[in-house]
C-alpha atoms as a PDB file:
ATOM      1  CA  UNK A   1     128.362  86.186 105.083  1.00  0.00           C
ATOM      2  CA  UNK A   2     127.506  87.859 108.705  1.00  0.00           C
ATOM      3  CA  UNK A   3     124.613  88.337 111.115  1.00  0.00           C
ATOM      4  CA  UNK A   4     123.197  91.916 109.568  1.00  0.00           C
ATOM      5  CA  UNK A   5     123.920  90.114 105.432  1.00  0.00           C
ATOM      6  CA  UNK A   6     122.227  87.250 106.256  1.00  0.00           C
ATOM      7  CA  UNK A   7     119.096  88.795 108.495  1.00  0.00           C
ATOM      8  CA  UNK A   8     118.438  91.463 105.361  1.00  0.00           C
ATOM      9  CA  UNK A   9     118.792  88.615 102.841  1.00  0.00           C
ATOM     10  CA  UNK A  10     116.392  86.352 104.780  1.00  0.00           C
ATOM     11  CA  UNK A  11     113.937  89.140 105.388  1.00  0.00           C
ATOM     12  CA  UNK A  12     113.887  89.107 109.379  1.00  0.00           C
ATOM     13  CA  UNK A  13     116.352  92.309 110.177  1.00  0.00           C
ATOM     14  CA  UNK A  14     113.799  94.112 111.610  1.00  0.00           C
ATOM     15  CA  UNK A  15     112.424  91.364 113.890  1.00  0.00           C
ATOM     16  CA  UNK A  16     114.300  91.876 117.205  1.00  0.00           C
ATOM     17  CA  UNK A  17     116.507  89.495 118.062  1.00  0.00           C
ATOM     18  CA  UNK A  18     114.770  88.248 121.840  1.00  0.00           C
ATOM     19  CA  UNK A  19     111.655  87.479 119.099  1.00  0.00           C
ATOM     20  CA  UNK A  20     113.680  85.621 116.131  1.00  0.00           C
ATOM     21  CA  UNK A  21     113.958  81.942 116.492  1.00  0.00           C
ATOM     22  CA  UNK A  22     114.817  79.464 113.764  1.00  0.00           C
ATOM     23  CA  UNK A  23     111.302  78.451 113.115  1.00  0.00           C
ATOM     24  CA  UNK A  24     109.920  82.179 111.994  1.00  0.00           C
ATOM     25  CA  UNK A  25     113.399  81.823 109.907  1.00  0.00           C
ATOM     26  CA  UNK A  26     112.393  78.951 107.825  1.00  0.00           C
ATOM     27  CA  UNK A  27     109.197  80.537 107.238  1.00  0.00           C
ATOM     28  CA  UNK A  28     110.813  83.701 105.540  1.00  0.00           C
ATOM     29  CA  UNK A  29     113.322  81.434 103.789  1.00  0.00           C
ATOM     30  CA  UNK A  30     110.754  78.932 102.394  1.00  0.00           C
ATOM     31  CA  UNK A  31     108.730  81.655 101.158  1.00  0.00           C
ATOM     32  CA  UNK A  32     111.535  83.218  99.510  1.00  0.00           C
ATOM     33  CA  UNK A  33     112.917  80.093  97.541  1.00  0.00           C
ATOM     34  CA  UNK A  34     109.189  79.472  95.998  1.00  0.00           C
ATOM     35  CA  UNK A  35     109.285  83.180  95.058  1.00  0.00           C
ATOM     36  CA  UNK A  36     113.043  83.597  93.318  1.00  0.00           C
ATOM     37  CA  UNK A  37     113.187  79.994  92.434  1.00  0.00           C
ATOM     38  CA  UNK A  38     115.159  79.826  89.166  1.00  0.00           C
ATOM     39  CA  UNK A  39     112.701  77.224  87.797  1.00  0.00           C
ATOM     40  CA  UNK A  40     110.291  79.952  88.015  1.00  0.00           C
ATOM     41  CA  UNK A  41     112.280  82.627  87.061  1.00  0.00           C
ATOM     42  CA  UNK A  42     113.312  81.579  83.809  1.00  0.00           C
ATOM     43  CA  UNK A  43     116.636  79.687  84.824  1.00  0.00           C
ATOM     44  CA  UNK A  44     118.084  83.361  84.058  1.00  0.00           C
ATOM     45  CA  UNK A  45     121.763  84.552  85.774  1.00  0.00           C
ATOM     46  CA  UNK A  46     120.232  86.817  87.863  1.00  0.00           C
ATOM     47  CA  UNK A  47     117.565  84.370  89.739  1.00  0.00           C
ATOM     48  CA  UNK A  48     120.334  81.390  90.550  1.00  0.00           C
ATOM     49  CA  UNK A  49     122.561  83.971  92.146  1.00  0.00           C
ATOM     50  CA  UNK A  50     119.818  85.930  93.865  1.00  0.00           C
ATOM     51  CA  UNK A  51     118.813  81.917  94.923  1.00  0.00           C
ATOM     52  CA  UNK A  52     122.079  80.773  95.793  1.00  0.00           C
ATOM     53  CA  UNK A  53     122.678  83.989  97.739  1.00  0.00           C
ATOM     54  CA  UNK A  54     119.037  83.061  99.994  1.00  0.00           C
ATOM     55  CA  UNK A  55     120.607  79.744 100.529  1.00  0.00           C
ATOM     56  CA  UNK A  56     123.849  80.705 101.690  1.00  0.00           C
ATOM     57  CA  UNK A  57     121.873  83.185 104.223  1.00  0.00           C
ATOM     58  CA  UNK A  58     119.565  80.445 105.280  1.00  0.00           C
ATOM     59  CA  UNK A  59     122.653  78.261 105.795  1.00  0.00           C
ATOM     60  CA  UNK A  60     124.530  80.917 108.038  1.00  0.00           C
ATOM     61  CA  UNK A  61     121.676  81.431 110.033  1.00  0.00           C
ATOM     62  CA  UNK A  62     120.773  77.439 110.239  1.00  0.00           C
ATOM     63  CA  UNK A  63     124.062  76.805 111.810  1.00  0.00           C
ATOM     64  CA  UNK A  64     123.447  79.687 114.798  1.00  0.00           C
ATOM     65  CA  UNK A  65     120.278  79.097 115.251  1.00  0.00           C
ATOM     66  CA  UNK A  66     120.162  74.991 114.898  1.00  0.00           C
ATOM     67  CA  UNK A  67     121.721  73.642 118.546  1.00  0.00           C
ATOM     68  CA  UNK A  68     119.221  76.458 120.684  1.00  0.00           C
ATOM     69  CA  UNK A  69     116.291  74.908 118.440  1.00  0.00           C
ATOM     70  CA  UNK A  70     115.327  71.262 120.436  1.00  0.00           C
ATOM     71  CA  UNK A  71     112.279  70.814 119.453  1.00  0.00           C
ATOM     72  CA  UNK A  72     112.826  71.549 115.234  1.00  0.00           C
ATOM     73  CA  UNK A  73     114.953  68.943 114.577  1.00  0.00           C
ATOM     74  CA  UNK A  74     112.789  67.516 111.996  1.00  0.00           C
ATOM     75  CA  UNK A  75     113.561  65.352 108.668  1.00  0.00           C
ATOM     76  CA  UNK A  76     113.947  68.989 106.626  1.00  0.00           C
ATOM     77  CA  UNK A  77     116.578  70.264 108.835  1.00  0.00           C
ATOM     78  CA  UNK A  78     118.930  67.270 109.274  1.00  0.00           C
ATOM     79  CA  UNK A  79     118.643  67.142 105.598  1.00  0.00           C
ATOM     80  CA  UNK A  80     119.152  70.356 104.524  1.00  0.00           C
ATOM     81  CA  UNK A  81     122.253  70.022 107.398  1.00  0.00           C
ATOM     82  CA  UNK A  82     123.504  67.441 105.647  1.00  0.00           C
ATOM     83  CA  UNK A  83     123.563  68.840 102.559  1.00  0.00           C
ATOM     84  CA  UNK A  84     123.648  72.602 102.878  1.00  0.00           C
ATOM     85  CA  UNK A  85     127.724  72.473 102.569  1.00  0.00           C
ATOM     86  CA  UNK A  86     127.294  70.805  99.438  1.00  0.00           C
ATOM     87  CA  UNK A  87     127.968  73.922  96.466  1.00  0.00           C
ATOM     88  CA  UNK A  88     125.421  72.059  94.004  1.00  0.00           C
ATOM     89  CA  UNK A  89     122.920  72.388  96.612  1.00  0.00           C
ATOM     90  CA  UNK A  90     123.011  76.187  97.067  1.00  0.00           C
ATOM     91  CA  UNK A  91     121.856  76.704  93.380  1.00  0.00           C
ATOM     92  CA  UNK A  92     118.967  74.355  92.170  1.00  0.00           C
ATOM     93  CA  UNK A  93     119.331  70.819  93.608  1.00  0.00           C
ATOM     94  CA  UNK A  94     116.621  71.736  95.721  1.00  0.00           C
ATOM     95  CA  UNK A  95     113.615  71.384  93.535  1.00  0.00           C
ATOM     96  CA  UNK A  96     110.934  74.491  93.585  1.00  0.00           C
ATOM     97  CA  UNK A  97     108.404  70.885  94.648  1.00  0.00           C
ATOM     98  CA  UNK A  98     110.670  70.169  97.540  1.00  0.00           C
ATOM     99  CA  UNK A  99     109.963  73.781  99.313  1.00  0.00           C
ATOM    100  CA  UNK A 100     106.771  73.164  97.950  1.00  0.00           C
ATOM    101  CA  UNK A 101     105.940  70.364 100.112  1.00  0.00           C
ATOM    102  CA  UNK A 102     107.830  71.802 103.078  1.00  0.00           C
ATOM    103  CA  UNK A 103     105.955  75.076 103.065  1.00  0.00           C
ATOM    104  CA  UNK A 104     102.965  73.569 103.200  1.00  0.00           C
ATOM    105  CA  UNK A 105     103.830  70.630 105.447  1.00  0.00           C
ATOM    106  CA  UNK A 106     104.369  74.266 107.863  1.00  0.00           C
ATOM    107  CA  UNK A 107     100.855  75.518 107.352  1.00  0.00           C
ATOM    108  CA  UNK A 108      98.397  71.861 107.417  1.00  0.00           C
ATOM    109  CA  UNK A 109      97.918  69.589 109.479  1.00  0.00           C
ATOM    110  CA  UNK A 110      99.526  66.529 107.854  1.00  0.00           C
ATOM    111  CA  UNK A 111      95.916  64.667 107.661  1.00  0.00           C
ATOM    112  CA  UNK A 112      95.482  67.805 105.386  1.00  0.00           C
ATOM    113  CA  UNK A 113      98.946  68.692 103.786  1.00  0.00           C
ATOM    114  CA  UNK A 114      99.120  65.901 101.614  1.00  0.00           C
ATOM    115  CA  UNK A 115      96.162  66.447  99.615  1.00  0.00           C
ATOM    116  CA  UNK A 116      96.590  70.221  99.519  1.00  0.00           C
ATOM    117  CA  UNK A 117     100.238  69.411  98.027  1.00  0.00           C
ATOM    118  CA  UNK A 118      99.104  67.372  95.474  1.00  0.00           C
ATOM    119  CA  UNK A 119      96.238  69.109  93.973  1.00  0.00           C
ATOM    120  CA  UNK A 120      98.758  72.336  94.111  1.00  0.00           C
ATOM    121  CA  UNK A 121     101.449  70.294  92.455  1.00  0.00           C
ATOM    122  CA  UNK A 122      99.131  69.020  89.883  1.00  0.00           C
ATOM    123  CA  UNK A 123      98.170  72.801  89.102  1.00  0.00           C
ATOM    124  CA  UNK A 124     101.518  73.652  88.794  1.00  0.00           C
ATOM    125  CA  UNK A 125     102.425  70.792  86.498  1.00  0.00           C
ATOM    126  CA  UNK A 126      99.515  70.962  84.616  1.00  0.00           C
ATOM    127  CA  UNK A 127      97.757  74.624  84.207  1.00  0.00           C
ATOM    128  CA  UNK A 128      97.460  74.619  80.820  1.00  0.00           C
ATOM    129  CA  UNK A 129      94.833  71.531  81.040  1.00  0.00           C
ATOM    130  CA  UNK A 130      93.501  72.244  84.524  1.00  0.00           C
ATOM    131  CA  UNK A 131      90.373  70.651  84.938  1.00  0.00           C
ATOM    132  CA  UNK A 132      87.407  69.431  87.501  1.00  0.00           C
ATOM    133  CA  UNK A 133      89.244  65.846  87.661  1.00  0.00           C
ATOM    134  CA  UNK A 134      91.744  67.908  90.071  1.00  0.00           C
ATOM    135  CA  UNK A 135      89.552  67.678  92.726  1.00  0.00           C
ATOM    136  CA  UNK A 136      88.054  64.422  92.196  1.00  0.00           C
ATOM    137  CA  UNK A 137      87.508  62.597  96.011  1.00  0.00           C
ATOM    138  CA  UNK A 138      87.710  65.527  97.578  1.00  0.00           C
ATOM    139  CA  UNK A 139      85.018  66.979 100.282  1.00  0.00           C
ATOM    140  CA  UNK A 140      83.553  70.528  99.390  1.00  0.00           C
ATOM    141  CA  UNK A 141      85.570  72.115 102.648  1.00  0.00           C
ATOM    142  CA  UNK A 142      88.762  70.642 101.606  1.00  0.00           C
ATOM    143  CA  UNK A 143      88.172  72.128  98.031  1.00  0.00           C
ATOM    144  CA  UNK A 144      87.781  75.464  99.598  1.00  0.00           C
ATOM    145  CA  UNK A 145      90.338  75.265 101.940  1.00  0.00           C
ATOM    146  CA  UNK A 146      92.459  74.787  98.798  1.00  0.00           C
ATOM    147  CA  UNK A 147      91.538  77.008  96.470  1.00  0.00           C
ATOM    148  CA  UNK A 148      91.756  79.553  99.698  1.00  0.00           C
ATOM    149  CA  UNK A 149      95.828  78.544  99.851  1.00  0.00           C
ATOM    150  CA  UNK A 150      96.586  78.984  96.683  1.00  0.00           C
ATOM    151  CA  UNK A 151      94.238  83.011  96.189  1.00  0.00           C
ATOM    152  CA  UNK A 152      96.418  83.599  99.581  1.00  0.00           C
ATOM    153  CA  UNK A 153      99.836  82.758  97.906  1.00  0.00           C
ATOM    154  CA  UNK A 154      99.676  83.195  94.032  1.00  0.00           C
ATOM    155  CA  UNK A 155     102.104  85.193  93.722  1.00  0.00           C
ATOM    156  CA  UNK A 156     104.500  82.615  95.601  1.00  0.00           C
ATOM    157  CA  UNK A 157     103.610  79.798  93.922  1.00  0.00           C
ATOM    158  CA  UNK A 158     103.832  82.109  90.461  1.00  0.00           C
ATOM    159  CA  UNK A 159     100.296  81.851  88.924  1.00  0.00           C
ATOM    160  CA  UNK A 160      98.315  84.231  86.824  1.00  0.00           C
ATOM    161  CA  UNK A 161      95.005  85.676  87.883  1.00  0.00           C
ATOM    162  CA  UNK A 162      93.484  83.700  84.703  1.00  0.00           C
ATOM    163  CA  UNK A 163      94.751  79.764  86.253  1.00  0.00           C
ATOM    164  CA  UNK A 164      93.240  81.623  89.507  1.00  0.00           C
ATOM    165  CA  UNK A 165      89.577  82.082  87.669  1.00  0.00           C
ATOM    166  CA  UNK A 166      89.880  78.753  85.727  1.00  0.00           C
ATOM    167  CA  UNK A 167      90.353  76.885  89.688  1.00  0.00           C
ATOM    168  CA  UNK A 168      87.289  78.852  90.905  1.00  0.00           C
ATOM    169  CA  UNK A 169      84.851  78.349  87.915  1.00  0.00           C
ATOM    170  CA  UNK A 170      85.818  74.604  88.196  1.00  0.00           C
ATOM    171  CA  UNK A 171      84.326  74.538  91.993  1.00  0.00           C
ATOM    172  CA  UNK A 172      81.602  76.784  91.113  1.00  0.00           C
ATOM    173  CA  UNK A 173      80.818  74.094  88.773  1.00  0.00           C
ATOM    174  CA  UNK A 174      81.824  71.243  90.944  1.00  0.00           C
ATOM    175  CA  UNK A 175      79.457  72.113  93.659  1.00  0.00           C
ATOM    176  CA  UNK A 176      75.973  74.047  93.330  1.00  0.00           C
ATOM    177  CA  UNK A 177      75.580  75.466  96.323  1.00  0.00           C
ATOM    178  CA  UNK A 178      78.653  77.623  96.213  1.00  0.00           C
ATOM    179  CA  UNK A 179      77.427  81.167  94.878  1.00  0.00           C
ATOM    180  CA  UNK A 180      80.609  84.084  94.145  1.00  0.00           C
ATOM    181  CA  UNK A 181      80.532  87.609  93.766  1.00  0.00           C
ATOM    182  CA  UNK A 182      83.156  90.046  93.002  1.00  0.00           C
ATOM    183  CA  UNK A 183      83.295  93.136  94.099  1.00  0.00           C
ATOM    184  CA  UNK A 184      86.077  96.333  92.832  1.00  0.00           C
ATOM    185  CA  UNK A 185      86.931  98.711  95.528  1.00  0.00           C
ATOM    186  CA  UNK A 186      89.334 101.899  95.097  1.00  0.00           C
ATOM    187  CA  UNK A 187      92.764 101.806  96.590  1.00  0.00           C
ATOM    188  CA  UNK A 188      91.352 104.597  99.308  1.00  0.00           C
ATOM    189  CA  UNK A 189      88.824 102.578 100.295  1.00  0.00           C
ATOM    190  CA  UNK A 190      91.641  99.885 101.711  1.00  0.00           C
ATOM    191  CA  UNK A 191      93.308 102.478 103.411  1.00  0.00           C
ATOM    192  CA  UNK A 192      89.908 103.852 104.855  1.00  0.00           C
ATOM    193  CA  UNK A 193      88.566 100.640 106.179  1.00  0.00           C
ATOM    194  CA  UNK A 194      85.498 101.080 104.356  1.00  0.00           C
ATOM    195  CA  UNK A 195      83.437  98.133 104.127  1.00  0.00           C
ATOM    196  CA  UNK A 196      80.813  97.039 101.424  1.00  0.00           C
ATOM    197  CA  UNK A 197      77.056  95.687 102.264  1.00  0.00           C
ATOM    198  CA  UNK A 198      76.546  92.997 100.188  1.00  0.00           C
ATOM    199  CA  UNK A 199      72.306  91.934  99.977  1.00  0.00           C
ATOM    200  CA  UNK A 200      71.598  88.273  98.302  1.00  0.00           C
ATOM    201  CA  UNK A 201      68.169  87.018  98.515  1.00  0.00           C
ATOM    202  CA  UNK A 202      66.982  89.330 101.670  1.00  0.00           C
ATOM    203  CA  UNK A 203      70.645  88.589 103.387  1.00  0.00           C
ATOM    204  CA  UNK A 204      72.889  91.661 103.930  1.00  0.00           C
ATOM    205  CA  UNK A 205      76.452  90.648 104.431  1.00  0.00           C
ATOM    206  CA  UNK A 206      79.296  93.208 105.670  1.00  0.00           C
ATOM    207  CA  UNK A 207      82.226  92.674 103.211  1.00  0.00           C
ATOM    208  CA  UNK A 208      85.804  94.534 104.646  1.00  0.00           C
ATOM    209  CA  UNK A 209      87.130  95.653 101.260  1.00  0.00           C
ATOM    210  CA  UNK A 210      90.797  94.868 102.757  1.00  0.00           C
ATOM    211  CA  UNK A 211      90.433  91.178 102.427  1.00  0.00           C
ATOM    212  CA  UNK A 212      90.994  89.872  99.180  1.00  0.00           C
ATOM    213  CA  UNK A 213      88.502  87.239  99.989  1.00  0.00           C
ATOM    214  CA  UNK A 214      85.869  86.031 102.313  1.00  0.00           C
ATOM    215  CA  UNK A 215      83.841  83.041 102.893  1.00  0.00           C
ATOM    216  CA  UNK A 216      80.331  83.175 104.053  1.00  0.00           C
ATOM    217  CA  UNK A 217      77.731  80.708 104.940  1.00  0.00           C
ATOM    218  CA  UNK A 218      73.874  81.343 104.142  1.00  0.00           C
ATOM    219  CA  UNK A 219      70.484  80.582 105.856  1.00  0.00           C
ATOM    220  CA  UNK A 220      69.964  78.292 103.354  1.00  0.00           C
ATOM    221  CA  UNK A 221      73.250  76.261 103.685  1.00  0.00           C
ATOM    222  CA  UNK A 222      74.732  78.079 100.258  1.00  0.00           C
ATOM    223  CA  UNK A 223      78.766  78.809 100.982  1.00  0.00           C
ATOM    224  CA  UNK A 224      79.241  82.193  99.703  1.00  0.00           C
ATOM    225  CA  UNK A 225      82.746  83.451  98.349  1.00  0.00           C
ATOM    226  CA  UNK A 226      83.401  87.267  98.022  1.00  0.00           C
ATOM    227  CA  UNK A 227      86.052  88.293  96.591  1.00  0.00           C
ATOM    228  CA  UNK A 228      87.710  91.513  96.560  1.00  0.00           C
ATOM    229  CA  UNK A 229      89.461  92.539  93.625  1.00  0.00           C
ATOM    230  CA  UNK A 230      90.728  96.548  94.519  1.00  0.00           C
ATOM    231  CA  UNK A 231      91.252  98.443  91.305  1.00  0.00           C
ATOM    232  CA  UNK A 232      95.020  99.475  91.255  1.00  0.00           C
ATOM    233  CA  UNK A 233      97.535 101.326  89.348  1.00  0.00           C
ATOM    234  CA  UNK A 234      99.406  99.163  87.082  1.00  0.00           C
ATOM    235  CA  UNK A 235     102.389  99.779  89.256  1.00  0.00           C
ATOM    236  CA  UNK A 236     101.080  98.610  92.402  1.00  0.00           C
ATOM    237  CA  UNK A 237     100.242  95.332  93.481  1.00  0.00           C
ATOM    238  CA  UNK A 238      99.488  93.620  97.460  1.00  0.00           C
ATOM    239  CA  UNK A 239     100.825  90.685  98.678  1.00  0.00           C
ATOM    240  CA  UNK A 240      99.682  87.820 101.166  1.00  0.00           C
ATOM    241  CA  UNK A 241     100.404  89.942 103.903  1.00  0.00           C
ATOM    242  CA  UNK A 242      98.720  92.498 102.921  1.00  0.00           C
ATOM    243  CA  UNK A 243     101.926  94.596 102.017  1.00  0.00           C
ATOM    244  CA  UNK A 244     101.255  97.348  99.185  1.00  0.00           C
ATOM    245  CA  UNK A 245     104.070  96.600  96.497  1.00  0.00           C
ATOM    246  CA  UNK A 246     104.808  99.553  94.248  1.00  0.00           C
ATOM    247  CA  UNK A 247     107.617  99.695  91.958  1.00  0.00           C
ATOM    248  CA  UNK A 248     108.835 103.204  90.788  1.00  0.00           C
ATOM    249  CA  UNK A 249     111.241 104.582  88.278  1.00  0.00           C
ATOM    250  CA  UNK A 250     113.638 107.501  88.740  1.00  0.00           C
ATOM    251  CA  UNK A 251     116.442 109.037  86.983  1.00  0.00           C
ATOM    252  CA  UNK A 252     119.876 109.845  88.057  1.00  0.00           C
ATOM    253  CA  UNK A 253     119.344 113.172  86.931  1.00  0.00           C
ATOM    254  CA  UNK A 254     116.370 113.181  89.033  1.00  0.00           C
ATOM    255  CA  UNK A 255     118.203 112.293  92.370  1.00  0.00           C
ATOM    256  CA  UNK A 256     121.221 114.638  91.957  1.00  0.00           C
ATOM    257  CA  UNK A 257     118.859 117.515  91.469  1.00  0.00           C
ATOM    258  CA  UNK A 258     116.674 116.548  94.186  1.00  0.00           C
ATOM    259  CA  UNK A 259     120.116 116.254  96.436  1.00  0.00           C
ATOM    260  CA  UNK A 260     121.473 119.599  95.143  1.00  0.00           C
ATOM    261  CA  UNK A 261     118.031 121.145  96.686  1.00  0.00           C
ATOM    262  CA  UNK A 262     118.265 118.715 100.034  1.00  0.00           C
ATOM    263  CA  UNK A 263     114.447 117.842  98.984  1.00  0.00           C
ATOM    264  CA  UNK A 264     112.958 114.258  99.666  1.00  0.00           C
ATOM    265  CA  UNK A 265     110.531 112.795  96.998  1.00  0.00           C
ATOM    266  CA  UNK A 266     107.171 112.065  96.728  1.00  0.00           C
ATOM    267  CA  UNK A 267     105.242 108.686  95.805  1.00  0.00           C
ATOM    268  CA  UNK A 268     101.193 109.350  95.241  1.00  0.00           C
ATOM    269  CA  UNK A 269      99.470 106.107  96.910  1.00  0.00           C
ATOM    270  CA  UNK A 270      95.678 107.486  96.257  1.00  0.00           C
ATOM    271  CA  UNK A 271      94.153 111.246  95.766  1.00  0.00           C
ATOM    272  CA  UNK A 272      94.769 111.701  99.221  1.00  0.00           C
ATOM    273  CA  UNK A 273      97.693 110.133 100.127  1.00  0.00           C
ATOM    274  CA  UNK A 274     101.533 110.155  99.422  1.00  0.00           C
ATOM    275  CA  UNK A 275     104.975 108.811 101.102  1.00  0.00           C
ATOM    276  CA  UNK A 276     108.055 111.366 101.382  1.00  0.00           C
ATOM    277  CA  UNK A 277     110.945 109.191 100.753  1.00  0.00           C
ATOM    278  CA  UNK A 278     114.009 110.706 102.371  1.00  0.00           C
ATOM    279  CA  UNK A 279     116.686 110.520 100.205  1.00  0.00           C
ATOM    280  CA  UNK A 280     119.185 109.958 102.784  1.00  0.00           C
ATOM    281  CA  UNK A 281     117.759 106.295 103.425  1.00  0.00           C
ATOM    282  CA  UNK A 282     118.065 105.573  99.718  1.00  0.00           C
ATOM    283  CA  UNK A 283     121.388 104.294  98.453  1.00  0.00           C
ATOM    284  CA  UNK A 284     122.687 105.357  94.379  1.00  0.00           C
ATOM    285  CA  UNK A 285     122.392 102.153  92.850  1.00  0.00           C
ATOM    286  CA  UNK A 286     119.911 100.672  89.907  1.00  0.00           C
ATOM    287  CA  UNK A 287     117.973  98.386  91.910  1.00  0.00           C
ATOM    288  CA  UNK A 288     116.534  98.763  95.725  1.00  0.00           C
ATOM    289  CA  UNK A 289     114.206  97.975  97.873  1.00  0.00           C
ATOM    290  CA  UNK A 290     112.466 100.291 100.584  1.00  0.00           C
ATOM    291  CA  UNK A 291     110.324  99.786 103.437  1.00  0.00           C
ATOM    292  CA  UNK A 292     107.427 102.167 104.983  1.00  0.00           C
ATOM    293  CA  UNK A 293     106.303 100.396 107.799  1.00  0.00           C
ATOM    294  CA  UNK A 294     102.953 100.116 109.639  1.00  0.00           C
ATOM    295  CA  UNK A 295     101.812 103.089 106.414  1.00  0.00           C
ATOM    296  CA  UNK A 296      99.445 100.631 104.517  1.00  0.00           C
ATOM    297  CA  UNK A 297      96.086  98.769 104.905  1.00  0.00           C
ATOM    298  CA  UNK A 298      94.968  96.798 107.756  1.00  0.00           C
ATOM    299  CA  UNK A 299      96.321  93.080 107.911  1.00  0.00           C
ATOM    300  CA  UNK A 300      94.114  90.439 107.523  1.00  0.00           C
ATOM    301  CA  UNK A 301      93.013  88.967 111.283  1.00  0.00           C
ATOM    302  CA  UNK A 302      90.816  86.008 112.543  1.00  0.00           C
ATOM    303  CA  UNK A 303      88.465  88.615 113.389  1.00  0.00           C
ATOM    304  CA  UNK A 304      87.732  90.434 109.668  1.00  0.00           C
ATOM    305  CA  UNK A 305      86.826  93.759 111.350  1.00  0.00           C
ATOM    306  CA  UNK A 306      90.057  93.899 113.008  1.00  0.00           C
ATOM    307  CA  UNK A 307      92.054  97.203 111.858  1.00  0.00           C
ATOM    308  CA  UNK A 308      94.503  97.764 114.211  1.00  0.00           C
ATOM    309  CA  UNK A 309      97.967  96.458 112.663  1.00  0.00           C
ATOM    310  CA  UNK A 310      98.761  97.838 109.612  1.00  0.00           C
ATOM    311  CA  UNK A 311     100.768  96.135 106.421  1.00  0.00           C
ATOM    312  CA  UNK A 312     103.685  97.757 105.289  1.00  0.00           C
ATOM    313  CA  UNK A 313     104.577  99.709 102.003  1.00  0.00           C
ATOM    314  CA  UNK A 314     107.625  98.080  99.923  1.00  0.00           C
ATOM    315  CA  UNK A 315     108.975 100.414  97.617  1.00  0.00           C
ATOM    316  CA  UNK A 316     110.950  98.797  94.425  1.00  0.00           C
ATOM    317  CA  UNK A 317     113.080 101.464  93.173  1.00  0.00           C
ATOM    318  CA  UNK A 318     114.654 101.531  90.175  1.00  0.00           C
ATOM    319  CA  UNK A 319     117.320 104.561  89.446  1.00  0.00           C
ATOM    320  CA  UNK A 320     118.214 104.893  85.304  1.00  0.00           C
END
C-alpha cells in the first residue's frame, strides 16, 4: 500500500494535499465501510476483499496522518489504533453498527446522536415490522430531523425506497399537522435549475427541483415536506451529494473499434446533453470507475437557491 493506492481507495485523491487532514479522511472512510460492508453486501468474496482493501487504506493513511492530528484523538481512533494491525479486524470484526454509530456520532450533536442511532438501528434491525412505536418519546423536530438523515443517506445505510415510504407515512400519521407532496421533475430540469411553484391553500412555495427534499413551515403552523422524486433512466441514479451515478455497458469489440478510429464515446445524460469520454483516460479492464467533475446538478447548500458548485458525474463502466 502507498500514498496515490491508498488516497484513490479512500476516495480523497483529488483533494489537494495542503486541504486533506485526517478528519475529512474518516469521513470518506466511514462512509465507505457502511456502503461495501459485507453484512450488507451479501457476505459475498468480492465485498470482504473490496472491505478489507478500504481498511488497509484507512490504516495506511491513519498512521501518516494520526501524530499531525492533536485535537482527534478520540475513543474511535485509539481503538481502531489499537486494533487496526490486528488481520481479523481488516475484514468484518468491525460491525456495519459500529461505523454506524461513529458516522453519526460525526454528524449530531451527542444530545442528538444517540437517539438518531437508535431509531436508525432499530430500522435496520427491524424493517420488515417497522412501525409508529419507533418513534415513541420523541418530539416532532427530532422525528424530522431523522427521517431527514436517513432520505439523505439511503443508499449508505442500504434501504429501499419502499422502508423509505413506510418511515414517512408513519410520521404523516404520527403527527397531523405535517402535510407531503411529491413532485416528478425531468432529469433536464436538475441540470437547468428550474424550480417548481408549489400553491397550498393560497400559499405559493418555490420548490428547487435539485433537492431531493425540502421542509417548509406554513402560516398556519403546518410543517410541509416536498419531496422531489426526478424521473430517471433506469441506469442512473444520484447520491447524497448530489453526484449523478450512471452505470454503462460496453463491449470489447466496441472499444477496439472505437481505438482503431482514435474516436472518444458518447454517454446521453438528457435530450440535450451528453459526456465525450476520452478513451485514453479509460483503462481495458471489466470493471471501472470514471469521474466528470463539476458536469452535473447543483449541490445542495444552506441557501436552496444556491447553484454555483456543481456535483460530479461518476461513470461505472463495465467492458464485456
Amino acid at each position: 500500500m502507498n500514498w496515490e493506492q491508498a488516497t484513490k481507495i479512500i476516495g480523497v485523491n483529488d483533494i489537494p494535499i495542503s486541504d486533506l487532514n485526517l478528519t475529512i479522511i474518516k469521513r470518506y472512510y466511514h462512509k465507505l465501510s457502511l456502503l461495501h460492508h459485507p453484512d450488507k453486501n451479501n457476505n459475498t468474496e468480492e465485498a470482504k476483499i473490496k472491505f478489507q482493501e478500504i481498511n488497509e487504506a484507512y490504516s495506511y493513511l491513519n498512521e501518516v496522518y494520526y501524530y499531525d492530528n492533536d485535537n482527534d484523538q478520540d475513543d474511535e481512533n485509539l481503538f481502531y489504533e489499537n486494533n487496526s494491525n490486528n488481520s481479523n479486524n481488516s475484514n468484518n470484526s468491525f460491525t456495519f453498527s459500529y461505523f454506524l454509530k461513529i458516522f453519526i456520532n460525526s454528524l449530531f450533536e451527542k444530545k442528538y446522536s444517540d437517539a438518531v442511532y437508535k431509531v436508525v438501528n432499530d430500522i435496520l434491525n427491524n424493517y420488515k415490522s417497522i412501525s409508529i412505536k419507533i418513534f415513541d418519546g420523541l418530539e416532532k423536530e427530532n422525528c424530522l430531523m431523522i427521517y431527514t438523515f436517513i432520505m439523505k443517506y439511503k443508499n449508505l445505510l442500504h434501504l429501499s425506497q419502499n422502508i423509505i415510504d413506510q418511515i414517512r407515512l408513519i410520521i404523516l400519521k404520527k403527527y397531523d399537522n405535517v402535510s407531503c407532496y411529491t413532485l416528478n421533475p425531468k432529469i433536464n430540469d436538475l441540470f437547468e435549475n428550474n424550480v417548481y411553484k408549489l400553491c397550498i391553500k393560497e400559499e405559493i412555495y418555490i420548490v428547487p427541483l435539485w433537492h431531493n427534499e425540502l421542509h417548509f413551515s406554513t402560516n398556519d403552523n403546518q410543517e410541509l415536506i416536498v419531496l422531489c422524486n426526478p424521473t430517471l433512466p433506469d441506469n442512473m441514479s444520484i447520491d447524497e451529494n448530489n453526484n449523478i451515478i450512471i452505470d454503462f455497458d460496453i463491449s470489447f469489440t466496441n472499444v477496439i473499434q472505437l481505438l482503431q478510429k482514435d474516436a472518444n464515446f458518447e454517454i446521453e445524460l438528457d435530450s440535450n446533453r451528453k459526456i465525450n469520454i476520452e478513451l485514453s483516460n479509460l483503462f481495458l479492464k471489466k470493471k471501472q470507475q470514471y469521474t466528470v467533475f463539476g458536469a452535473g446538478i447543483s449541490t445542495i447548500k444552506d441557501d436552496i437557491y444556491d447553484v454555483e458548485v456543481k456535483s460530479d458525474i461518476i461513470l461505472n463502466i463495465g467492458m464485456n
